[in-house]
N, C-alpha and C. Protein backbone atom coordinates (compact mmCIF):
# COMPACT_ATOMS: atom_id res chain seq x y z
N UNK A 1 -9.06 -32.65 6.35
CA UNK A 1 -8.47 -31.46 6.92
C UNK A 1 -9.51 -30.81 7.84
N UNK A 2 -8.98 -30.57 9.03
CA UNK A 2 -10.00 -29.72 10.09
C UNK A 2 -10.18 -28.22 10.04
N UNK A 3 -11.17 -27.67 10.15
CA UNK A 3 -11.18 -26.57 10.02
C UNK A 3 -10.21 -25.50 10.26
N UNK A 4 -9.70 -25.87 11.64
CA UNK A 4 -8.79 -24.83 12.17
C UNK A 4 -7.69 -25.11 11.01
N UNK A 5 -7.32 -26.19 10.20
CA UNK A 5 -6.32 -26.55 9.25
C UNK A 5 -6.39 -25.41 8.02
N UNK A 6 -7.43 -25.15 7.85
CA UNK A 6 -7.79 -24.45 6.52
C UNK A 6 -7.22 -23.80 6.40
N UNK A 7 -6.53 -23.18 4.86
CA UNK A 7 -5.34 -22.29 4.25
C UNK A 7 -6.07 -20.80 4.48
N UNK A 8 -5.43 -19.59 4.32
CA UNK A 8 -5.86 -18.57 4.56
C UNK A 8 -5.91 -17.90 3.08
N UNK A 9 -6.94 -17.64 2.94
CA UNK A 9 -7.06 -16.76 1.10
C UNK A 9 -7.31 -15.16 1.21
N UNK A 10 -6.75 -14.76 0.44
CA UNK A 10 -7.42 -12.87 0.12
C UNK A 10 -8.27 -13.03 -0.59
N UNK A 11 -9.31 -12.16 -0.88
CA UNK A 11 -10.67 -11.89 -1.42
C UNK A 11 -9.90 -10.82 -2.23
N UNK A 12 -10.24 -10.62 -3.55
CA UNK A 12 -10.58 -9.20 -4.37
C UNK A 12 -12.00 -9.16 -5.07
N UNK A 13 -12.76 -8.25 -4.98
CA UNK A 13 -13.95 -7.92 -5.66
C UNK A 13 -13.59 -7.02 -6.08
N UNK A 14 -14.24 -7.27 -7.87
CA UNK A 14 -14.74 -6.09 -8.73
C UNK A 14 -15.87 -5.78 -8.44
N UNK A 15 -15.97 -4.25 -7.99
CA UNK A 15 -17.65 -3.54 -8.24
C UNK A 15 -18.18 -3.38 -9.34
N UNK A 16 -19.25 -2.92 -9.66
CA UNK A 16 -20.11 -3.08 -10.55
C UNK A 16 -19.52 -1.54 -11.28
N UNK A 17 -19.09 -0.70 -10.41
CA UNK A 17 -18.45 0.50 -10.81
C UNK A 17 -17.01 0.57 -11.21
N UNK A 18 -16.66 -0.53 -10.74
CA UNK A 18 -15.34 0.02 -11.05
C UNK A 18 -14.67 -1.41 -12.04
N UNK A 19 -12.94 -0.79 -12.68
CA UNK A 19 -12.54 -1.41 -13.72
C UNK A 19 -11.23 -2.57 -13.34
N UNK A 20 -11.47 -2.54 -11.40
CA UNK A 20 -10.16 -3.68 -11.49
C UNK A 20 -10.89 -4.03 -9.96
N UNK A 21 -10.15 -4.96 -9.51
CA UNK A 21 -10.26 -5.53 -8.87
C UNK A 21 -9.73 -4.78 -7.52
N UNK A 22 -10.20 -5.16 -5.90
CA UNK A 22 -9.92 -4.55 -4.95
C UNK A 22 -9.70 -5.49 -3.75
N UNK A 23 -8.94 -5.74 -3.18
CA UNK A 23 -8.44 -6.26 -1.59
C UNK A 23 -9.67 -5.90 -0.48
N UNK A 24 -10.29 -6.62 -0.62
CA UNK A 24 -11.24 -6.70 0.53
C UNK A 24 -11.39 -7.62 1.68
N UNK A 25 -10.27 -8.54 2.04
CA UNK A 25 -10.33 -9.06 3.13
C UNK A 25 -9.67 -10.53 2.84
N UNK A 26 -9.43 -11.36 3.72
CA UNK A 26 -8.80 -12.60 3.97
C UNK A 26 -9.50 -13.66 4.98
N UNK A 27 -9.86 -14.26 4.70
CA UNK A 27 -10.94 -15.84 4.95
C UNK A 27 -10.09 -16.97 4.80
N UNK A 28 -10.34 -17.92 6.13
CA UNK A 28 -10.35 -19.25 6.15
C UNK A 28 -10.98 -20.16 5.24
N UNK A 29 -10.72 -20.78 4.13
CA UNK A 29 -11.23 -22.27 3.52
C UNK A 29 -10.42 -23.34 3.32
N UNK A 30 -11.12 -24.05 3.18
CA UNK A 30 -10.73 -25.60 2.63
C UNK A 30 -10.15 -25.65 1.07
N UNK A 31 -10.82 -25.16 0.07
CA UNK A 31 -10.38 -25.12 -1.62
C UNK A 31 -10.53 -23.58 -1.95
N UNK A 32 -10.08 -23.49 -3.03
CA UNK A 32 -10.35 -22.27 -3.67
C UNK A 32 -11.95 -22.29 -3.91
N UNK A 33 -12.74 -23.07 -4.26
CA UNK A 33 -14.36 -23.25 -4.68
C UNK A 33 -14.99 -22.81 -3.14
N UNK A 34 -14.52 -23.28 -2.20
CA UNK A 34 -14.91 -23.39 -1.07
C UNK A 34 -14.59 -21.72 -0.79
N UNK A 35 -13.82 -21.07 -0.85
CA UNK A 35 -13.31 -19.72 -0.40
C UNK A 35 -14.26 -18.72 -1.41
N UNK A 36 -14.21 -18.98 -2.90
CA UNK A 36 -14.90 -18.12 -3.40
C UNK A 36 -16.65 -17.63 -3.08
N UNK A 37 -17.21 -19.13 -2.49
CA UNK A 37 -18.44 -18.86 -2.14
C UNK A 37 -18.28 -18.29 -0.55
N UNK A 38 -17.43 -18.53 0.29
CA UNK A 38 -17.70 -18.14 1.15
C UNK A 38 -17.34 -16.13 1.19
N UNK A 39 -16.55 -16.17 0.35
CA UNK A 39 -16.35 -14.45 -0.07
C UNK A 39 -17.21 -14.21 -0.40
N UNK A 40 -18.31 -14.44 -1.34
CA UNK A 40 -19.63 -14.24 -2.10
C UNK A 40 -20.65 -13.85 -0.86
N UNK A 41 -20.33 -14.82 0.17
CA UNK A 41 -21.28 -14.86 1.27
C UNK A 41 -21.21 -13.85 2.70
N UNK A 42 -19.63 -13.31 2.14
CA UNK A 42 -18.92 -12.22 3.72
C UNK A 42 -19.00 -10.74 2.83
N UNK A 43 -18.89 -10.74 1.17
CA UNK A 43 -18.10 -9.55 1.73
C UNK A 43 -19.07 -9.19 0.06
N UNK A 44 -19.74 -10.16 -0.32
CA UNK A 44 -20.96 -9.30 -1.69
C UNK A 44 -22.26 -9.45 -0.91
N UNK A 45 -23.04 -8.87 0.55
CA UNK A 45 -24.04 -9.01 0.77
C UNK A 45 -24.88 -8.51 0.04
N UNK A 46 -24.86 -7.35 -0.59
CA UNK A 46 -26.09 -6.43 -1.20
C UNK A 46 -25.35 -6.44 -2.65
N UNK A 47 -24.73 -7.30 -3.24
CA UNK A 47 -25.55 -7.32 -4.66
C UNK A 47 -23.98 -6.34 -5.24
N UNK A 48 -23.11 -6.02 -4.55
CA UNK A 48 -21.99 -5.29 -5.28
C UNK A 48 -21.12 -5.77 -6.03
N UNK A 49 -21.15 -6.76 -6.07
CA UNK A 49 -19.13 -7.23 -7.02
C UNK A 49 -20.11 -8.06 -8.55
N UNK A 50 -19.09 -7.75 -9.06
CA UNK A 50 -19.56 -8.77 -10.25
C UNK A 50 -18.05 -9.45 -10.71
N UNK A 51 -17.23 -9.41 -10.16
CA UNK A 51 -16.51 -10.73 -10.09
C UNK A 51 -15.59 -10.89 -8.59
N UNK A 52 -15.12 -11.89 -8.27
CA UNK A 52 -14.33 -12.39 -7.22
C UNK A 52 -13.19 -13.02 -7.66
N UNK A 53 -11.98 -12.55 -6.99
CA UNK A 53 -10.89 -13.55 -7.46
C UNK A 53 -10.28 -13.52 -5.64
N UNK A 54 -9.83 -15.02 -5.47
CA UNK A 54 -9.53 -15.68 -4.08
C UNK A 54 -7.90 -16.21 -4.51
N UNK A 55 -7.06 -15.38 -3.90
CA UNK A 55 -5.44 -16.13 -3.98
C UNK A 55 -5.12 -16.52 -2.28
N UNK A 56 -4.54 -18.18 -2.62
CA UNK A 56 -3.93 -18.23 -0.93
C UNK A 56 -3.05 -17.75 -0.87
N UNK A 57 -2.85 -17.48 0.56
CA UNK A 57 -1.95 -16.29 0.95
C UNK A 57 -0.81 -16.09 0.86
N UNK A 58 -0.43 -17.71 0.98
CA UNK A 58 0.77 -18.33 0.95
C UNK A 58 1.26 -18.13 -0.83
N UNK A 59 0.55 -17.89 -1.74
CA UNK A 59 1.29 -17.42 -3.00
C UNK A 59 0.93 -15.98 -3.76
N UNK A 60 1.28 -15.34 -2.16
CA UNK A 60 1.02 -13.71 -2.48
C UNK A 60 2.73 -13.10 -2.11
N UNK A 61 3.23 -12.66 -2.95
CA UNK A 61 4.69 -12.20 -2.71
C UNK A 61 4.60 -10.89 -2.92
N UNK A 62 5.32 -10.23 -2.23
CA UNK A 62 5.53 -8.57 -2.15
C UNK A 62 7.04 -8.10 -2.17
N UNK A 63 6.90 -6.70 -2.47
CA UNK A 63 8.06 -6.32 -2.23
C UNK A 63 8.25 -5.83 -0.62
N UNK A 64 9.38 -5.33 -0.52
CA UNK A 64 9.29 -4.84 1.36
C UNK A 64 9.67 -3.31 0.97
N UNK A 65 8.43 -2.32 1.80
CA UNK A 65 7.97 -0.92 1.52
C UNK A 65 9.55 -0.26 2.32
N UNK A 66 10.20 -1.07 3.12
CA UNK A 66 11.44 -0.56 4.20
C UNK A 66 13.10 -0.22 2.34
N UNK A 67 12.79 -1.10 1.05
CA UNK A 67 13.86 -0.98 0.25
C UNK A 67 12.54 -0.33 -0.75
N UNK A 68 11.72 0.72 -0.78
CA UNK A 68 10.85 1.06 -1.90
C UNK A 68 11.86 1.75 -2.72
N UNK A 69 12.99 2.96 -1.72
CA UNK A 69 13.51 3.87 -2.66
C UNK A 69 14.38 3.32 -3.68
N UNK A 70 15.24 2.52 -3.32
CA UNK A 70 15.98 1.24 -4.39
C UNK A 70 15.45 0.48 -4.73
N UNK A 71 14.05 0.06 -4.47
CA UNK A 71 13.40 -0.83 -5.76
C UNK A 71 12.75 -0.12 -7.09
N UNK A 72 12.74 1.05 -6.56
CA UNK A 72 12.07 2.01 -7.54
C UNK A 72 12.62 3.16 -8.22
N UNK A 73 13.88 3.01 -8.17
CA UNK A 73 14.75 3.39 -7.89
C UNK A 73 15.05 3.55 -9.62
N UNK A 74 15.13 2.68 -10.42
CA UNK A 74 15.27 2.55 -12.09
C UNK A 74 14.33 3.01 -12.83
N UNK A 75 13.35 3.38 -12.16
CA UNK A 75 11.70 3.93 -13.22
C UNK A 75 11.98 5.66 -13.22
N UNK A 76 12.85 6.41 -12.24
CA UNK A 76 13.26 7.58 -12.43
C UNK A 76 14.23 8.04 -13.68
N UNK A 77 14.89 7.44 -14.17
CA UNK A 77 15.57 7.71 -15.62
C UNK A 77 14.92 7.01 -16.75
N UNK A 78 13.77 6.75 -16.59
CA UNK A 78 13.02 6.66 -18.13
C UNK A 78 11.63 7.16 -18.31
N UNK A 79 11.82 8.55 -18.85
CA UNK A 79 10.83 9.42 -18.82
C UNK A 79 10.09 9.07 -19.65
N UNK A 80 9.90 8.05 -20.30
CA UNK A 80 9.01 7.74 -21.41
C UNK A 80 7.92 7.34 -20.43
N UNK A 81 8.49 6.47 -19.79
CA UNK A 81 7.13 5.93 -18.71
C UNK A 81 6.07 7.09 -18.08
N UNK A 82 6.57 8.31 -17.66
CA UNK A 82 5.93 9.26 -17.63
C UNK A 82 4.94 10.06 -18.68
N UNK A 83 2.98 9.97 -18.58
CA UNK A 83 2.12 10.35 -19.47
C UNK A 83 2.23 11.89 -19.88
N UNK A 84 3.31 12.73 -19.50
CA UNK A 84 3.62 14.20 -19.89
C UNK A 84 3.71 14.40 -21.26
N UNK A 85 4.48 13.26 -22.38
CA UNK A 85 4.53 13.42 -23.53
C UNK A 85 3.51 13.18 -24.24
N UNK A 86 2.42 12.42 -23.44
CA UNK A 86 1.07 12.58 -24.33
C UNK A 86 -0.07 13.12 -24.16
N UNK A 87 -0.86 13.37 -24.97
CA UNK A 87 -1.86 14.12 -24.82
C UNK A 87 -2.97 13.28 -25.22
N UNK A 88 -3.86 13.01 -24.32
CA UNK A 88 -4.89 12.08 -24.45
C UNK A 88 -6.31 12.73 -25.01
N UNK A 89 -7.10 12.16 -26.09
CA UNK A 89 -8.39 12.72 -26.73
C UNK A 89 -9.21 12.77 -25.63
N UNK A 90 -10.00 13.99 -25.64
CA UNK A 90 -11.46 13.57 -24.75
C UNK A 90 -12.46 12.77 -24.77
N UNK A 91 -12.50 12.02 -25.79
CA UNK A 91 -13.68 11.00 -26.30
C UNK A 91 -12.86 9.99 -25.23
N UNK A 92 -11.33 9.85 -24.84
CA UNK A 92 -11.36 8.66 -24.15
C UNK A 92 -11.67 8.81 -22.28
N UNK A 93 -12.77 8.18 -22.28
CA UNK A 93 -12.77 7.82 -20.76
C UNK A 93 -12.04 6.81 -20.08
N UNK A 94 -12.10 6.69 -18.68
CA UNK A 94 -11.50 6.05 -17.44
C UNK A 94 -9.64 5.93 -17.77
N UNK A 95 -9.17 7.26 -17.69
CA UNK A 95 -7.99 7.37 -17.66
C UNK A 95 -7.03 7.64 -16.33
């Protein structure tokens, strides 16, 4: 496979600060092995992420933001999902 062939991947890095993962950009490779070092090499220069996860692009599915109000549309009549009924201890952090 020639370079210009190469699949297109998203990058997410975890920081060292933080508790999930983040969309930091999209790179040309050859394999997933091949993409993760080259993310390691574009986008952790100074020592920030302590993990990487690389999905091709091609098995990234979304919803479309143009039907949000009817996709989201069923989470408004179940107020349980809403954190109002609880009351969280102070001993717990990163809420």
């Amino acid at each position: 496979m020639q370079q210009k062939e190469w699949p297109l991947w998203e990058v997410f890095i975890r920081s060292k600060q933080g508790l999930d993962h983040k969309h930091v950009g999209s790179l040309h490779a050859a394999d997933a092995e091949m993409a993760i070092q080259n993310a390691r090499d574009v986008y952790t220069r100074r020592m920030e992420g302590v993990s990487i996860w690389v999905v091709e692009s091609k098995n990234v599915h979304a919803s479309n933001p143009d039907e949000a109000a009817s996709f989201f549309d069923p989470a408004n009549d179940k107020v349980y999902r809403h954190p109002t009924f609880y009351e969280v201890p102070p001993e717990i952090k990163n809420m």
